[in-house]
N, C-alpha and C. Protein backbone atom coordinates (compact mmCIF):
# COMPACT_ATOMS: atom_id res chain seq x y z
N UNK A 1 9.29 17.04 -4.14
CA UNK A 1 9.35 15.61 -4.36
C UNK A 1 8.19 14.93 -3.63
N UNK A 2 7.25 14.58 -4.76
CA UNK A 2 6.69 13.19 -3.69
C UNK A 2 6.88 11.73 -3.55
N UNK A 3 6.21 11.13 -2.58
CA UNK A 3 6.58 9.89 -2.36
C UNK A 3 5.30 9.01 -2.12
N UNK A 4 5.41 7.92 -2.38
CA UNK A 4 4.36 6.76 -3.10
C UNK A 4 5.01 5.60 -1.73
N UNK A 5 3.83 5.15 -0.91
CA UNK A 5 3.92 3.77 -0.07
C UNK A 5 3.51 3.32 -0.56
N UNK A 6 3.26 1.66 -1.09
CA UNK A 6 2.56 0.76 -2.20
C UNK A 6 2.54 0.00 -1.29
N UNK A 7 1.50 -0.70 -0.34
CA UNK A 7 1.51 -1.63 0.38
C UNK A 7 0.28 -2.64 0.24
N UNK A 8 0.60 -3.62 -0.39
CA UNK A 8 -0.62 -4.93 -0.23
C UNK A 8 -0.78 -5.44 1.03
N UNK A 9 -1.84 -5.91 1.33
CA UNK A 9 -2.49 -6.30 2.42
C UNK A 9 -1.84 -7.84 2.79
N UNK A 10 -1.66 -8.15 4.16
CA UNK A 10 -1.85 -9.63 5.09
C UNK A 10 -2.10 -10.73 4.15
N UNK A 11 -1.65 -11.82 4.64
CA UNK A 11 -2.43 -12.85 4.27
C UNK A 11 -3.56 -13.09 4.99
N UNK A 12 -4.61 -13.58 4.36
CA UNK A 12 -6.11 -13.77 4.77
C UNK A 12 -6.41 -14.31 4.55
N UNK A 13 -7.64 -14.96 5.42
CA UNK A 13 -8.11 -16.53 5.11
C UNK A 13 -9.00 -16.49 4.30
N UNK A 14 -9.12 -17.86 3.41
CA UNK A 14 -9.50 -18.49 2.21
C UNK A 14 -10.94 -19.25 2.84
N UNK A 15 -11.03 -19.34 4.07
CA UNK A 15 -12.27 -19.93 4.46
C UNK A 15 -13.82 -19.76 4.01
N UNK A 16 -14.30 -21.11 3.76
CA UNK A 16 -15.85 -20.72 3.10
C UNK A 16 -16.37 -19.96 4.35
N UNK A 17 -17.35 -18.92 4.01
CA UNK A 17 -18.20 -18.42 5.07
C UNK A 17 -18.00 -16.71 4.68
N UNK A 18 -16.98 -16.50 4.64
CA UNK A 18 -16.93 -15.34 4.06
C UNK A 18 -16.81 -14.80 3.10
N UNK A 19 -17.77 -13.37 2.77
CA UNK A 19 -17.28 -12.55 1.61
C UNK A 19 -16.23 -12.35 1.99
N UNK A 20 -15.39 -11.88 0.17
CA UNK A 20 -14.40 -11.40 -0.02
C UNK A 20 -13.98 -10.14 0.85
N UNK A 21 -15.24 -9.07 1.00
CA UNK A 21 -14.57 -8.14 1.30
C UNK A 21 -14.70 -8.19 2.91
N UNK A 22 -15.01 -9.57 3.44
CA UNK A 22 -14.87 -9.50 5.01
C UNK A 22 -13.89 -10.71 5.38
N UNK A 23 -13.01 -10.59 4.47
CA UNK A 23 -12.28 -11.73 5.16
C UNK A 23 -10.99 -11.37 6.26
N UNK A 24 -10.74 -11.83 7.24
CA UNK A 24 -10.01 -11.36 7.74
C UNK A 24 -8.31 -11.88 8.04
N UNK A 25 -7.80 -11.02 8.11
CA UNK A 25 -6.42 -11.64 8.35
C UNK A 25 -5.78 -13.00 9.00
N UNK A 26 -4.98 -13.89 8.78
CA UNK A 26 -4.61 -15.13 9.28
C UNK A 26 -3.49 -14.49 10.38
N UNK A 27 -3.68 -15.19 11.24
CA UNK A 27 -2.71 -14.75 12.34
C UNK A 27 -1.17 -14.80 11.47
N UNK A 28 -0.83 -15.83 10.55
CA UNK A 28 0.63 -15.08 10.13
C UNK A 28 0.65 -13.80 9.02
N UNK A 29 -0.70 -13.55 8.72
CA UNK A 29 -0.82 -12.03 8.25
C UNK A 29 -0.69 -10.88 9.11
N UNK A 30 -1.20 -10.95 10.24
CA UNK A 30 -0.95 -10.17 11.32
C UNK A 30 0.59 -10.11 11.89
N UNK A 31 1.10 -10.97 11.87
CA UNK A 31 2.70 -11.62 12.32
C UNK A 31 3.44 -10.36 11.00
N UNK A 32 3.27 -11.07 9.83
CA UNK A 32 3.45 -10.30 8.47
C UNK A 32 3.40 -8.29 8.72
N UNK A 33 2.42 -7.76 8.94
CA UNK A 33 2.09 -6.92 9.13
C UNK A 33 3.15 -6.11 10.52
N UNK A 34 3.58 -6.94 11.20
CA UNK A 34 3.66 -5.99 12.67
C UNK A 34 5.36 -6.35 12.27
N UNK A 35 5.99 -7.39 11.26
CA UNK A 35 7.81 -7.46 10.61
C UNK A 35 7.78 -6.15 9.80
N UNK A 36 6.72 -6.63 9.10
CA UNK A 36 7.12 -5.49 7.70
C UNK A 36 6.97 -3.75 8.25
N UNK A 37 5.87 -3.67 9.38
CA UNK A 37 6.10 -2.32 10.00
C UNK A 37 7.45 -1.96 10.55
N UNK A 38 7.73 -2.95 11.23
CA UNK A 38 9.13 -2.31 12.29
C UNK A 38 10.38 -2.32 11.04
N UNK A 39 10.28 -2.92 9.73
CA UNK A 39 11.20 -3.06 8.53
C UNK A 39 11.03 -1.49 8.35
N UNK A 40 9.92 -1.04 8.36
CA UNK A 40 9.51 0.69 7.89
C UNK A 40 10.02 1.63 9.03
N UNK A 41 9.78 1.29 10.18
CA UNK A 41 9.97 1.71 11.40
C UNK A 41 11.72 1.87 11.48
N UNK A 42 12.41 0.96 11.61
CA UNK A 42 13.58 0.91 11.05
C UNK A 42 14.75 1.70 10.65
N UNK A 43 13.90 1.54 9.39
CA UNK A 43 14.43 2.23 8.03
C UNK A 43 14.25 3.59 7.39
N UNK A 44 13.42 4.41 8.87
CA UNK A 44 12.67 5.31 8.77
C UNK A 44 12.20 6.02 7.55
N UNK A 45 11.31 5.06 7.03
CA UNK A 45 10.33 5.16 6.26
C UNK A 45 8.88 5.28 6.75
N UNK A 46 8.12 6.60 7.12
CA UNK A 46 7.21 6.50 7.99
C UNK A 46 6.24 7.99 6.67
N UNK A 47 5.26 7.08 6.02
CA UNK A 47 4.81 8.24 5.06
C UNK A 47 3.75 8.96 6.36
N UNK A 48 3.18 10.36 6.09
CA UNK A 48 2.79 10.86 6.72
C UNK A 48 1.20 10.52 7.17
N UNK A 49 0.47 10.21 6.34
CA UNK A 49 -0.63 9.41 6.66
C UNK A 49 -0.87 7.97 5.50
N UNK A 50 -2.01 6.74 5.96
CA UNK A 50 -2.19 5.95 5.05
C UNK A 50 -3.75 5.96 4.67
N UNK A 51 -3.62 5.31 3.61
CA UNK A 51 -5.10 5.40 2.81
C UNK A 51 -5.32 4.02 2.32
N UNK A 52 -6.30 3.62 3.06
CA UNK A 52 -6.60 2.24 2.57
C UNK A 52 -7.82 1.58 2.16
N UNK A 53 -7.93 0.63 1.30
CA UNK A 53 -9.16 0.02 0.91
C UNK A 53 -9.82 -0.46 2.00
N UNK A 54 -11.43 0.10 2.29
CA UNK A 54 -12.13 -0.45 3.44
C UNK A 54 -12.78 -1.77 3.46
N UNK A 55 -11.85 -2.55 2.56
CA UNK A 55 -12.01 -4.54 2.73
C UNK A 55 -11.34 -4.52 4.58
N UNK A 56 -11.89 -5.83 4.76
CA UNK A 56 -11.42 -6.09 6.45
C UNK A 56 -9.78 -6.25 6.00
N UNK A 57 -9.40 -7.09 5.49
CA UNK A 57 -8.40 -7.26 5.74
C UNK A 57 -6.66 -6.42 5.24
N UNK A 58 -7.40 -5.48 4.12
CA UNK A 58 -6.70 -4.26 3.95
C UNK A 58 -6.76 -3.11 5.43
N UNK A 59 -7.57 -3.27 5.64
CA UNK A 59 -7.67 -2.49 7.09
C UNK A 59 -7.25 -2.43 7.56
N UNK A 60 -7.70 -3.87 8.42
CA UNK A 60 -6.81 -4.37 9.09
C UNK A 60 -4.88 -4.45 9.01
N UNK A 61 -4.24 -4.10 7.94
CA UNK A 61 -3.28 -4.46 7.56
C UNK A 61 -2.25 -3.23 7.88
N UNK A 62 -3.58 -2.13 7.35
CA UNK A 62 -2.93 -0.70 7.59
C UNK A 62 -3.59 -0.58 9.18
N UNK A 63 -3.90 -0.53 9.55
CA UNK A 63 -4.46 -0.34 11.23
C UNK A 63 -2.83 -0.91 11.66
N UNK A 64 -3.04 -2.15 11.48
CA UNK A 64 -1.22 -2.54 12.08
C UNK A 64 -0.49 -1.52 11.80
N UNK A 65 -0.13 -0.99 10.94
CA UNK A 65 0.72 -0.15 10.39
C UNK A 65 0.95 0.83 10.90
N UNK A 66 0.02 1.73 10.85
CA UNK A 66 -0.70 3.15 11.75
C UNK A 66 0.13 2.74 12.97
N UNK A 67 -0.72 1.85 13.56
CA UNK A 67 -0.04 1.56 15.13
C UNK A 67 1.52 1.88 15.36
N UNK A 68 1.99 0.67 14.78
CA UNK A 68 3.74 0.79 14.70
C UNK A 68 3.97 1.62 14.63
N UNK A 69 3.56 2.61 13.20
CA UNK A 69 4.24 4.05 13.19
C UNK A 69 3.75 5.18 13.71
N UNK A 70 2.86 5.03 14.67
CA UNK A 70 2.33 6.02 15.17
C UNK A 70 1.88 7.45 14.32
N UNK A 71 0.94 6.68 13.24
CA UNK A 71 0.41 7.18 12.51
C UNK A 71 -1.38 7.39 13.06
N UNK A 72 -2.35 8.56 12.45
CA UNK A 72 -3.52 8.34 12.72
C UNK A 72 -4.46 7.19 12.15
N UNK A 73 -5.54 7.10 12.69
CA UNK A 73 -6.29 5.74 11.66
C UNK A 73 -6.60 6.13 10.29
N UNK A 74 -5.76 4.69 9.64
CA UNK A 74 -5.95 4.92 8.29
C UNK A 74 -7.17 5.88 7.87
N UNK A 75 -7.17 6.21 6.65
CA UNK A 75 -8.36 6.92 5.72
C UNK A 75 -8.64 5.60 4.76
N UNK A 76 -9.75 5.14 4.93
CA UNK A 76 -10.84 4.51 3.58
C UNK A 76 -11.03 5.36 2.63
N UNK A 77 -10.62 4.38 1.27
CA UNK A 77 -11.59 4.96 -0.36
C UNK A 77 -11.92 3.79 -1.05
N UNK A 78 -12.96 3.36 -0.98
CA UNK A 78 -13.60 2.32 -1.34
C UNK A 78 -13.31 1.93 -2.88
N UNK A 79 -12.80 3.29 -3.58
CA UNK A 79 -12.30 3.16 -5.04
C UNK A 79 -11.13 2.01 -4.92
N UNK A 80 -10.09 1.91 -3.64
CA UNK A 80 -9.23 1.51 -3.99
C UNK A 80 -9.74 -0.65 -3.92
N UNK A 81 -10.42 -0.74 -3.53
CA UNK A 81 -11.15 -1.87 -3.72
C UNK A 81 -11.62 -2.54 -5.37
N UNK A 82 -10.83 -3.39 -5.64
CA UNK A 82 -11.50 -3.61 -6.91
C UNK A 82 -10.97 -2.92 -8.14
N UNK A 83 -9.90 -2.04 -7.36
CA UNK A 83 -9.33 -0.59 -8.36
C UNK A 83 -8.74 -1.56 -9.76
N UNK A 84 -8.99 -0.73 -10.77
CA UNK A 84 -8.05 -1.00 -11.81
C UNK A 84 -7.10 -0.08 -11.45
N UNK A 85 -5.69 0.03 -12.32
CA UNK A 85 -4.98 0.50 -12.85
C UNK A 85 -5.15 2.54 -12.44
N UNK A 86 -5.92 2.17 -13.67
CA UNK A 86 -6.40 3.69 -14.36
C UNK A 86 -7.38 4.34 -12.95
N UNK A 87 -7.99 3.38 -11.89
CA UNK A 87 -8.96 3.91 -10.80
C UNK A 87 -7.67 4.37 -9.70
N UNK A 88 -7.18 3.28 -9.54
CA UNK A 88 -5.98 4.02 -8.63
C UNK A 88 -4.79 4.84 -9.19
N UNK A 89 -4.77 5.14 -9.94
CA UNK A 89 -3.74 6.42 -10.55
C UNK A 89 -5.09 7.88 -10.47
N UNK A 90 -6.33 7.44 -10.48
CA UNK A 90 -6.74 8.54 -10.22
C UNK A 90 -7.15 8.75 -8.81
N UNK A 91 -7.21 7.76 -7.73
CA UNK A 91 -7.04 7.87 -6.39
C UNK A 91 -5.71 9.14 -6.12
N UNK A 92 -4.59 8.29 -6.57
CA UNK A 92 -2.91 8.74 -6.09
C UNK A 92 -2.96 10.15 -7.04
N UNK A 93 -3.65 10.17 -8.16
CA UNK A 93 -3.35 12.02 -8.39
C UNK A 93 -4.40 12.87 -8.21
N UNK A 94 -5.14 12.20 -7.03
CA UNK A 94 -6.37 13.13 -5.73
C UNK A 94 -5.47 13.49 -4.79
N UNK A 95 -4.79 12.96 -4.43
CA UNK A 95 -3.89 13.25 -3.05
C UNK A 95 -3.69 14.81 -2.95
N UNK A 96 -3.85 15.45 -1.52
CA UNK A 96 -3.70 16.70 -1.31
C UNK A 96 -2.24 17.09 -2.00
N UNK A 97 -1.80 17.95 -2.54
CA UNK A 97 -0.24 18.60 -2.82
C UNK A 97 0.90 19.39 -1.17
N UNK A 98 -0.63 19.18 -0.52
CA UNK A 98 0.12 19.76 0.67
C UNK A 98 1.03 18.22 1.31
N UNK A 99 0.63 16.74 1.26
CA UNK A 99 1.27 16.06 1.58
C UNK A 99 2.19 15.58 0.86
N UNK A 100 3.80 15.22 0.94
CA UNK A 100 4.73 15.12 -0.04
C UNK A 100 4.61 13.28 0.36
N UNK A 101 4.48 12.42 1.54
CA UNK A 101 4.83 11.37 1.76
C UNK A 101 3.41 10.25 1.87
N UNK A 102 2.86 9.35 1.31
CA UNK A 102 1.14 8.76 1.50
C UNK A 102 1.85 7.38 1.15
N UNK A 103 1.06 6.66 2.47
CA UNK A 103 1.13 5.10 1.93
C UNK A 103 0.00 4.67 1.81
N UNK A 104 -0.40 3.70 0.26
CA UNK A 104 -1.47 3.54 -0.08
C UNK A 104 -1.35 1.76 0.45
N UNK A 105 -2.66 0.95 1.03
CA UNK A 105 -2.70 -0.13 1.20
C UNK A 105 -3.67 -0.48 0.49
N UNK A 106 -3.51 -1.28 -0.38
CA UNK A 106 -4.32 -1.89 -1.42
C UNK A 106 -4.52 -3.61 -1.74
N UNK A 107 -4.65 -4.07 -2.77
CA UNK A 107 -4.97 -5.38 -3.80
C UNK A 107 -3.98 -5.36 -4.33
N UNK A 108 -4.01 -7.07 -4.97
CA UNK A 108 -3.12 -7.05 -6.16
C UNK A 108 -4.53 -7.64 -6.54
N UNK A 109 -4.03 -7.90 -8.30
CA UNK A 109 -2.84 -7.59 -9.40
C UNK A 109 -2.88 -5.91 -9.00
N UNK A 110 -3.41 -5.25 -8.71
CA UNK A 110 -3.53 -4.09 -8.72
C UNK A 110 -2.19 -3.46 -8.39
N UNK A 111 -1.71 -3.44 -7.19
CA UNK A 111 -0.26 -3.38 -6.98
C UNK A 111 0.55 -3.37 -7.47
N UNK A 112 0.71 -4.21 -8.26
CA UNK A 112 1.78 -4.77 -9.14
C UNK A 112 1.53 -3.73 -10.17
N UNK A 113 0.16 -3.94 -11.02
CA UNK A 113 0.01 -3.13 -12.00
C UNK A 113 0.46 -1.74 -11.86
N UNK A 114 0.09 -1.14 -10.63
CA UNK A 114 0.12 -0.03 -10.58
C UNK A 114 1.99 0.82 -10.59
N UNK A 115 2.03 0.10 -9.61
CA UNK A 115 4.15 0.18 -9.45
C UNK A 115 4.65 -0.11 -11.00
N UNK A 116 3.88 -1.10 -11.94
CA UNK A 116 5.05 -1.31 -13.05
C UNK A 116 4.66 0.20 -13.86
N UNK A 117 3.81 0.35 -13.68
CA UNK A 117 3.36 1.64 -14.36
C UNK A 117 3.77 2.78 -13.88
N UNK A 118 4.16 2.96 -12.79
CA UNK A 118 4.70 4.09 -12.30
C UNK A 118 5.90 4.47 -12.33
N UNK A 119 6.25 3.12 -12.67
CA UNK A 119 8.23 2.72 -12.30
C UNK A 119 8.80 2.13 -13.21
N UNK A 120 8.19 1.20 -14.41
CA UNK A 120 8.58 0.72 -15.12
C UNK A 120 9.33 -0.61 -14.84
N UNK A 121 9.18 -0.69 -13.25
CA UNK A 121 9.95 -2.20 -13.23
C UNK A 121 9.24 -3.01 -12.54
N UNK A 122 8.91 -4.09 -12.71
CA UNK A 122 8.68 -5.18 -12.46
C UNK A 122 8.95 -5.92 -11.30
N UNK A 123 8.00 -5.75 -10.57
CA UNK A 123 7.87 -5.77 -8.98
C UNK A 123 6.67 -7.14 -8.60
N UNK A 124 7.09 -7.92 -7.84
CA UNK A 124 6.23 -8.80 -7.41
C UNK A 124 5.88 -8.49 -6.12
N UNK A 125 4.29 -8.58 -5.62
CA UNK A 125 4.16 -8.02 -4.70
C UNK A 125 3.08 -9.41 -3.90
N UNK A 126 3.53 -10.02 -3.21
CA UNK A 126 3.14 -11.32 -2.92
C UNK A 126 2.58 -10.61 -1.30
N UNK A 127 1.54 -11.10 -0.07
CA UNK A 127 0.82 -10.49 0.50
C UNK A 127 1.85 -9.40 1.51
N UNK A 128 1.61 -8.55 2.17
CA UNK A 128 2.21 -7.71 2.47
C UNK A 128 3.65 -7.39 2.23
N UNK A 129 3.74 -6.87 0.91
CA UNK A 129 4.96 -6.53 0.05
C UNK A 129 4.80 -5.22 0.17
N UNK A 130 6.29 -4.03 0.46
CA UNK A 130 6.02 -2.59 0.41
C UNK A 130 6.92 -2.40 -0.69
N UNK A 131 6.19 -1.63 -1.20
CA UNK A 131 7.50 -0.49 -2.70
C UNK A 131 7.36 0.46 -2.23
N UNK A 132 8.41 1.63 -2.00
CA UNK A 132 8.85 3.23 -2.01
C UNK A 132 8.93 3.76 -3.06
N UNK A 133 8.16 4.21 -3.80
CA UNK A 133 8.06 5.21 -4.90
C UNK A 133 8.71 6.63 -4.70
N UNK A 134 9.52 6.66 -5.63
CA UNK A 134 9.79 8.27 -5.22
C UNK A 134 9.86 9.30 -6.58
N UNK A 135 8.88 10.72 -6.67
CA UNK A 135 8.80 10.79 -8.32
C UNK A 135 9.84 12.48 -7.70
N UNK A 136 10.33 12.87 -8.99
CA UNK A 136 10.73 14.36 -8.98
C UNK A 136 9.73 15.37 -9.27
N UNK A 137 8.74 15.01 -8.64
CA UNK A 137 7.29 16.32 -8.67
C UNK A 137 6.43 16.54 -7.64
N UNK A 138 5.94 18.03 -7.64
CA UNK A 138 5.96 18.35 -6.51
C UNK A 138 3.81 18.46 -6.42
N UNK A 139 3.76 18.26 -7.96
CA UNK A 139 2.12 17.43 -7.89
C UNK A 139 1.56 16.24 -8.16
N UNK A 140 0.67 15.77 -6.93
CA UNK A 140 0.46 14.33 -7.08
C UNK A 140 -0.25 14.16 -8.46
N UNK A 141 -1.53 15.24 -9.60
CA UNK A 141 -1.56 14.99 -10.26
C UNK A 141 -0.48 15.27 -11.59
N UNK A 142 0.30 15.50 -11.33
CA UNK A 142 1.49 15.10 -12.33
C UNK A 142 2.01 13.77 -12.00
N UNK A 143 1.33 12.92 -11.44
CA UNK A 143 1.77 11.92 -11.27
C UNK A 143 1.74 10.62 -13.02
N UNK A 144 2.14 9.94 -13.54
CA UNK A 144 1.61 8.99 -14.24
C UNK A 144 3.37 8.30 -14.77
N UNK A 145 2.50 7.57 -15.85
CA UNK A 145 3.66 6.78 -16.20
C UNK A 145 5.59 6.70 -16.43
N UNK A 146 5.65 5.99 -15.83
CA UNK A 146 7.34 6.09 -15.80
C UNK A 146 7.94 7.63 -15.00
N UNK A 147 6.96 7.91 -14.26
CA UNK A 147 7.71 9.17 -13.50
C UNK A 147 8.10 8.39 -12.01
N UNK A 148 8.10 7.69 -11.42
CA UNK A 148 8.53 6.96 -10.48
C UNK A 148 9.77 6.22 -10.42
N UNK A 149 10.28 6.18 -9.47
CA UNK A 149 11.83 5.68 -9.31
C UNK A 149 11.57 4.75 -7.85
N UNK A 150 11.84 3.24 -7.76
CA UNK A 150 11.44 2.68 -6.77
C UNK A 150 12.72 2.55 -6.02
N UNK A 151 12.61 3.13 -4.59
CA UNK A 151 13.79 3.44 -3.73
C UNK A 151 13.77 2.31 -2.78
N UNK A 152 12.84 1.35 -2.59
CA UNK A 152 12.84 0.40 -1.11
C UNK A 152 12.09 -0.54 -2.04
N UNK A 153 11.99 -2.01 -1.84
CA UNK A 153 11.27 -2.96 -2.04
C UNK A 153 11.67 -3.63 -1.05
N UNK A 154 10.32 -4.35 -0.12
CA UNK A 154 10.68 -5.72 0.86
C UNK A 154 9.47 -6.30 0.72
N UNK A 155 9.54 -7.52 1.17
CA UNK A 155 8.45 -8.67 1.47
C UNK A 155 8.57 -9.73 2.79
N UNK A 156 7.83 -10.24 3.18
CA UNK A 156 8.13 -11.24 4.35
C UNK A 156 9.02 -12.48 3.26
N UNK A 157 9.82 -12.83 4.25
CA UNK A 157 10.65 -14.02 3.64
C UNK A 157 10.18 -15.39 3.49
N UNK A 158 9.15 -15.62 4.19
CA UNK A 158 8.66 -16.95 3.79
C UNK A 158 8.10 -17.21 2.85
N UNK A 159 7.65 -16.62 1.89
CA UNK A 159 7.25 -17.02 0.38
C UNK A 159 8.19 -17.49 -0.53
């Protein structure tokens, strides 16, 4: 069995001055980030390593994460930046077969896209939202449509 972390990034500031891909987290993104860990922490949901888009504030988002769970520092794939659909399903069926548990920190729409496609249901994923994917296969590239079963959904409550 493997298992799918779907995690969108912090809220981040909208301020002129920065590129997109350096914007950095708003202190209640960071706030966001260090609830929704100890929600994982918890609930012991702790995938074995994370893989995240090397934007600042995806990073940043999983760096929180790592921490809490005393995980190593995230892994960057710049694919997942900008990813369509079809780019991150071929990220998630790269994944080693030796790991059964990966949380991916990413974008939306991308997110969204990606979970309805995996799962078939219809998931809103508003800034640091986690889905638990869980498929009955034991290769990440057997991974694709409607083989996913979503076991956890949370979000911060103030939205």
């Amino acid at each position: 069995m493997k298992k799918l972390l779907l995690i969108r990034h912090a809220r981040a500031t909208h301020d002129l001055g920065y590129e997109d891909f350096e914007r950095p987290l708003k202190k209640s993104g960071i706030q966001d980030s260090e609830i929704m860990a100890e929600r994982l922490l918890s609930g012991k949901i702790v995938p074995q390593y994370l893989i995240a888009s090397p934007a600042l504030r995806t990073l940043s988002t999983a760096n929180i994460f790592a921490q809490f769970l005393s995980l190593a520092k995230p892994q960057e794939d710049i694919r997942i930046y900008e990813a369509s659909r079809l780019t991150l399903l071929d990220v998630i069926n790269g994944f080693d077969d030796k790991d059964d548990f990966v949380g991916l920190v990413g974008h939306n729409p991308t997110m969204e896209q990606i979970s309805h496609y995996l799962t078939g249901q219809l998931l809103d994923f508003p800034t640091c939202a986690i889905a638990l994917i869980e498929f009955e296969l034991d290769n990440w590239a057997m991974i694709s449509a409607g083989t996913g079963t979503v076991k956890w959904y949370s979000f911060p409550k103030e939205y």
